[in-house]
C-alpha atoms as a PDB file:
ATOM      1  CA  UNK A   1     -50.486  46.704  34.619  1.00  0.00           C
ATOM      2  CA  UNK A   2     -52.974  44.677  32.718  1.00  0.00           C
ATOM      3  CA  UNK A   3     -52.434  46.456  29.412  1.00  0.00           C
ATOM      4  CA  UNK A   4     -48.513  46.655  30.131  1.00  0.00           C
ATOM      5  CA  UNK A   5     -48.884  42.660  30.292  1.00  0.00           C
ATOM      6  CA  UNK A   6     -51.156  42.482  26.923  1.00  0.00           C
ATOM      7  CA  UNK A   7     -49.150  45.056  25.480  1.00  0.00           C
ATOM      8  CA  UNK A   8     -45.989  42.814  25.910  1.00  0.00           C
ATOM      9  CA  UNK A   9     -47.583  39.517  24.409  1.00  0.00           C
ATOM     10  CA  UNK A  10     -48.490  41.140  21.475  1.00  0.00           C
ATOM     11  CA  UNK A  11     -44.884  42.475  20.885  1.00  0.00           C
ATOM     12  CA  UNK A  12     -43.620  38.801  21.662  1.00  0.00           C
ATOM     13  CA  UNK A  13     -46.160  37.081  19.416  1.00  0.00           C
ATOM     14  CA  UNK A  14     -45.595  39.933  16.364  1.00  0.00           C
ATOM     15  CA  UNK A  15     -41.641  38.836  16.822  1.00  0.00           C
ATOM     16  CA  UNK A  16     -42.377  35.211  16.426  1.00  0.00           C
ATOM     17  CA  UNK A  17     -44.664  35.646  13.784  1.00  0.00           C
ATOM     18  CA  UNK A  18     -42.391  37.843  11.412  1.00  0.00           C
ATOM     19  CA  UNK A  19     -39.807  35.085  11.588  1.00  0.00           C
ATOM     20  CA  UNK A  20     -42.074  33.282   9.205  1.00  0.00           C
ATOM     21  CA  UNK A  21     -41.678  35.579   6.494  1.00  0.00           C
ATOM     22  CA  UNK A  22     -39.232  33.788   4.387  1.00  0.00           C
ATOM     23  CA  UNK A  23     -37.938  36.918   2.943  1.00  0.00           C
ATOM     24  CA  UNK A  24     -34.469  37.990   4.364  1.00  0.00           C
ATOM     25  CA  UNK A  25     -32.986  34.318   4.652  1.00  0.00           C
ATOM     26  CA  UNK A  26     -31.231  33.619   1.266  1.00  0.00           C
ATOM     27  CA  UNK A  27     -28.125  33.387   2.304  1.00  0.00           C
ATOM     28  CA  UNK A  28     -26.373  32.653  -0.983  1.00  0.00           C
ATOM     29  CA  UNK A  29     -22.751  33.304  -1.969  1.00  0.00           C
ATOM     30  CA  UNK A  30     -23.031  32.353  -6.058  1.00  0.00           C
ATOM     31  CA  UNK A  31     -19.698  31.133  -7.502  1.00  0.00           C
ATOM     32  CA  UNK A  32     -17.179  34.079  -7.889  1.00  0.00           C
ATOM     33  CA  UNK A  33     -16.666  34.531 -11.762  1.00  0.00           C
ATOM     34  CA  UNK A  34     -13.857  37.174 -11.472  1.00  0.00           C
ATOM     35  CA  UNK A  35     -12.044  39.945 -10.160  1.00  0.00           C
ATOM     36  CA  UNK A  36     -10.943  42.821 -11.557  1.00  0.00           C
ATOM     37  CA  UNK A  37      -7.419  43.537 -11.484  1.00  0.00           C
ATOM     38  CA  UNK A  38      -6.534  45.011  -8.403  1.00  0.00           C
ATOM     39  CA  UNK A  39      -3.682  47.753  -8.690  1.00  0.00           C
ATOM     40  CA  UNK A  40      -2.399  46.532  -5.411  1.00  0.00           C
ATOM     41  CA  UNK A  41      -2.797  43.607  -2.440  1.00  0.00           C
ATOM     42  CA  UNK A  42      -3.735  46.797  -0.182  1.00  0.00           C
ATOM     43  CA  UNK A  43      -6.793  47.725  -2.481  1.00  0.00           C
ATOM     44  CA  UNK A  44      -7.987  44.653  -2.587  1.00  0.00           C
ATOM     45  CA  UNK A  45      -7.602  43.978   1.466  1.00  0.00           C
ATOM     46  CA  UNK A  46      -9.191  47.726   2.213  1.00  0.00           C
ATOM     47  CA  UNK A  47     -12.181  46.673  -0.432  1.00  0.00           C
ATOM     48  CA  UNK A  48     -13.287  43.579   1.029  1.00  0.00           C
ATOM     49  CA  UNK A  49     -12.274  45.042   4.755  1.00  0.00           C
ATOM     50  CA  UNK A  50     -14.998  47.711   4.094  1.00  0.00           C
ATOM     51  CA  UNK A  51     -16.871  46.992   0.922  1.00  0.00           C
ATOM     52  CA  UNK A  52     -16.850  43.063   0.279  1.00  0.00           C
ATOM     53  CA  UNK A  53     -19.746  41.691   2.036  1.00  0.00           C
ATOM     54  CA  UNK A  54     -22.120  43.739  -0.237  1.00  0.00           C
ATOM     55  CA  UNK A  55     -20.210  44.107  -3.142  1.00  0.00           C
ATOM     56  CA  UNK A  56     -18.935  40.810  -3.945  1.00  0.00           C
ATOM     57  CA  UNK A  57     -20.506  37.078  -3.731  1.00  0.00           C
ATOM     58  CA  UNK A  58     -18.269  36.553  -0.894  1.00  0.00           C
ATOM     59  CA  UNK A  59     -20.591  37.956   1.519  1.00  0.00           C
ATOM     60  CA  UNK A  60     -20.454  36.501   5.524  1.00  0.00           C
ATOM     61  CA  UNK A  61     -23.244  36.284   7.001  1.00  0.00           C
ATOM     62  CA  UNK A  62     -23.630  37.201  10.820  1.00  0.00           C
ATOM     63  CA  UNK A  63     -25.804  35.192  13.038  1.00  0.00           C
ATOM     64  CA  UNK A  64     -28.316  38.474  13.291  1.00  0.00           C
ATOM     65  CA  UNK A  65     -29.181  38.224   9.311  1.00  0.00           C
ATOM     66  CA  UNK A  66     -31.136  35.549  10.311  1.00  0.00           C
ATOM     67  CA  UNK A  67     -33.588  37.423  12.733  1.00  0.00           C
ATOM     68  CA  UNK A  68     -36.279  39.272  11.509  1.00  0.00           C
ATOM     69  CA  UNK A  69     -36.610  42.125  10.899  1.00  0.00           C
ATOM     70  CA  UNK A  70     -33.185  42.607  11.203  1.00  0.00           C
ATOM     71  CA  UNK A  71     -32.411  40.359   8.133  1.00  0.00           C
ATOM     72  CA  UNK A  72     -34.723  41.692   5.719  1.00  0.00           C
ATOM     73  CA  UNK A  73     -32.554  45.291   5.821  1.00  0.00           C
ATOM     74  CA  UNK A  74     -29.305  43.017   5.499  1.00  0.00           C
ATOM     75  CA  UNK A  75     -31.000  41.089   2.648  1.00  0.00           C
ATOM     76  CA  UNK A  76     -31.892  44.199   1.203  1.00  0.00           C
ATOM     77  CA  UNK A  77     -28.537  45.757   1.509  1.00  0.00           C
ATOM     78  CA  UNK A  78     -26.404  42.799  -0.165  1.00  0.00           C
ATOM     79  CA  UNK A  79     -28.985  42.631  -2.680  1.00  0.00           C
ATOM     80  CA  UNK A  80     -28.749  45.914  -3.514  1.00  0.00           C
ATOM     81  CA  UNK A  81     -24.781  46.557  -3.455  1.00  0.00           C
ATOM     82  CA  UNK A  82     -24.359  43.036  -5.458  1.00  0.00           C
ATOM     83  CA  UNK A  83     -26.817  44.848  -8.020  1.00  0.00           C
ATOM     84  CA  UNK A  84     -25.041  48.098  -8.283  1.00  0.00           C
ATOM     85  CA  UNK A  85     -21.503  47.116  -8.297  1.00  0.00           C
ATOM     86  CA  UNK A  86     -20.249  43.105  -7.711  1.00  0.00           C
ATOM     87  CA  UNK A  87     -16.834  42.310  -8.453  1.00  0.00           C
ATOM     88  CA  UNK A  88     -16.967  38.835  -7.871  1.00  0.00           C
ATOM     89  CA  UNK A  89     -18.423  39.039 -11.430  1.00  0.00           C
ATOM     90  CA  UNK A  90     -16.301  41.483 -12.492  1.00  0.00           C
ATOM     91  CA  UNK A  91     -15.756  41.088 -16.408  1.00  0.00           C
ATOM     92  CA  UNK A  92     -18.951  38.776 -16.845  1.00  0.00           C
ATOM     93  CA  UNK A  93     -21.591  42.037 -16.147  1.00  0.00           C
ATOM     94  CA  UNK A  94     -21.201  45.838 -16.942  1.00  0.00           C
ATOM     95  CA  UNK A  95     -20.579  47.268 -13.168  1.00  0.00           C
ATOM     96  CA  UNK A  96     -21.880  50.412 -13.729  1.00  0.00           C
ATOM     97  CA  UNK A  97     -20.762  51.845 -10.435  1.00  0.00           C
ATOM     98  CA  UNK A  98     -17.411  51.190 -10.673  1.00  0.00           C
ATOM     99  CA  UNK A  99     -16.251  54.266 -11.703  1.00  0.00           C
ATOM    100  CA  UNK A 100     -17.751  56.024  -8.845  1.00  0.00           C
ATOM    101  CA  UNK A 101     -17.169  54.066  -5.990  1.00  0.00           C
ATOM    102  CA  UNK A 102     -14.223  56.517  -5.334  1.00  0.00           C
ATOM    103  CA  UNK A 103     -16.637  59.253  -4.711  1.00  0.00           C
ATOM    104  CA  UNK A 104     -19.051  57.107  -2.707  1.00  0.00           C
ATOM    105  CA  UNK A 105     -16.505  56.750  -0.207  1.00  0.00           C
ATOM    106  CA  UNK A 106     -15.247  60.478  -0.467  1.00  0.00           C
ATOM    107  CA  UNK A 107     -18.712  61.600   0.330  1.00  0.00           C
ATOM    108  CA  UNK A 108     -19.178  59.226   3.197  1.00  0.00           C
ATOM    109  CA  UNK A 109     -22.167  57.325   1.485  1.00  0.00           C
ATOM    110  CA  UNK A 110     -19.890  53.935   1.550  1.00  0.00           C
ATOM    111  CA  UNK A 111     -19.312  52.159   3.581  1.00  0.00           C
ATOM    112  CA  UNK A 112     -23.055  52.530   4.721  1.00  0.00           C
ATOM    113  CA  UNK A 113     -23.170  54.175   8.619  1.00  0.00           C
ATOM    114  CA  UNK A 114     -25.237  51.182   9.737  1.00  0.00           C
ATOM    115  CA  UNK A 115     -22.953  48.604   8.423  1.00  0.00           C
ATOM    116  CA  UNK A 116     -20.457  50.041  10.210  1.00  0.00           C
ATOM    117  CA  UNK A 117     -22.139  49.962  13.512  1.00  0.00           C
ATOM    118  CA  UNK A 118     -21.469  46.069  13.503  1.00  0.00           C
ATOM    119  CA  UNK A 119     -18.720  45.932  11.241  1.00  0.00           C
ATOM    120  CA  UNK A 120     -15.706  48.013  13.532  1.00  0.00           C
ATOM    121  CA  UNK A 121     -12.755  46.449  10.758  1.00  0.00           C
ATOM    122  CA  UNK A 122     -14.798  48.438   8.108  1.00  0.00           C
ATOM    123  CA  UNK A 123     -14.052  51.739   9.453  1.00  0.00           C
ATOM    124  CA  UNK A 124     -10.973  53.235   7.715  1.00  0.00           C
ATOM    125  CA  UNK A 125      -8.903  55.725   8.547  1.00  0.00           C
ATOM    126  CA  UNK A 126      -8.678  58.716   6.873  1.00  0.00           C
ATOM    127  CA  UNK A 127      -5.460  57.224   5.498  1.00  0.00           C
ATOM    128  CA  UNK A 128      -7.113  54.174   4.992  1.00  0.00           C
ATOM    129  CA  UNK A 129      -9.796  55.779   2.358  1.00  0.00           C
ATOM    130  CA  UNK A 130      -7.478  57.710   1.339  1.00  0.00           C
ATOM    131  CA  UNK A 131      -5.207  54.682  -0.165  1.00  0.00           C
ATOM    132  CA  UNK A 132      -8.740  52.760  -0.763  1.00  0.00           C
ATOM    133  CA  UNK A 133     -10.290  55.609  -3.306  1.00  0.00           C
ATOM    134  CA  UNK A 134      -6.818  56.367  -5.222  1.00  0.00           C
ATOM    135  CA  UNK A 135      -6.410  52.378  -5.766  1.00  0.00           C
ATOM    136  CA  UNK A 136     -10.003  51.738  -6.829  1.00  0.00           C
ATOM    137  CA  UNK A 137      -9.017  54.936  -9.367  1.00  0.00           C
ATOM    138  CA  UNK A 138      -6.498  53.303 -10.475  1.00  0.00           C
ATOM    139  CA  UNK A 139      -7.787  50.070 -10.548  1.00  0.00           C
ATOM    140  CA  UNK A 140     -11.197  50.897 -12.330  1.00  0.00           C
ATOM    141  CA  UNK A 141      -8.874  52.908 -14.564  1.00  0.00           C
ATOM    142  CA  UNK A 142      -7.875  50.089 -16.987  1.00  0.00           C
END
């Protein structure tokens, strides 16, 4: 019981202390620059429904992305999708991913399985993708 008790206070002192790495907490939204243009309102409502927080500088930011370590992987993952493809600066940098965002979704690689275990609205229908890959197709198409 002694060790179970030691044990615990360790675990409760290692979850305070990792909230003091700052890492995890920059919870910036820079300005949106542009958008592409969409090929319909219903692309653009299924994108940010199960893409925008990570692929756009409109991200919202749930009370848990400030808890460590917890944030750190949503840090990570915003920093990461903004990288690969942001359309909030669509037009202003090359989004190299663009083109295959269709497939991403296809293969079941987006929208990421452990987004969605927080996020229910992100998880589409097959209809749903359906209509969501042909219109980024179309929209990337331009």
């Amino acid at each position: 019981m002694k060790y179970l008790k030691i044990a615990l206070i360790i675990v409760v002192l290692g979850a305070v202390v990792i909230q003091l790495v700052p890492y995890g907490r920059n919870h910036i939204n820079p300005p949106v620059l542009g958008e592409p243009n969409w090929d319909s309102p219903e692309t653009r409502e299924l994108f940010y429904r199960a893409c925008g927080d990570c692929h756009t500088n409109e991200t919202v930011w749930p009370w848990y992305s400030n808890i460590a370590p917890v944030s750190w992987l949503v840090q990570h993952d915003v920093d990461e999708g903004r990288h690969e493809l942001n359309l909030s600066e669509w037009g202003y940098i090359a989004n190299k991913e663009a083109d295959e965002s269709s497939e991403a979704i296809e293969e079941g690689e987006m929208p990421m399985p452990v987004y969605l275990i927080t996020h229910p609205e992100a998880r589409l229908t097959e209809a749903e993708k359906e209509a969501l890959m042909r219109g980024l197709d179309r929209t990337f198409d331009d």
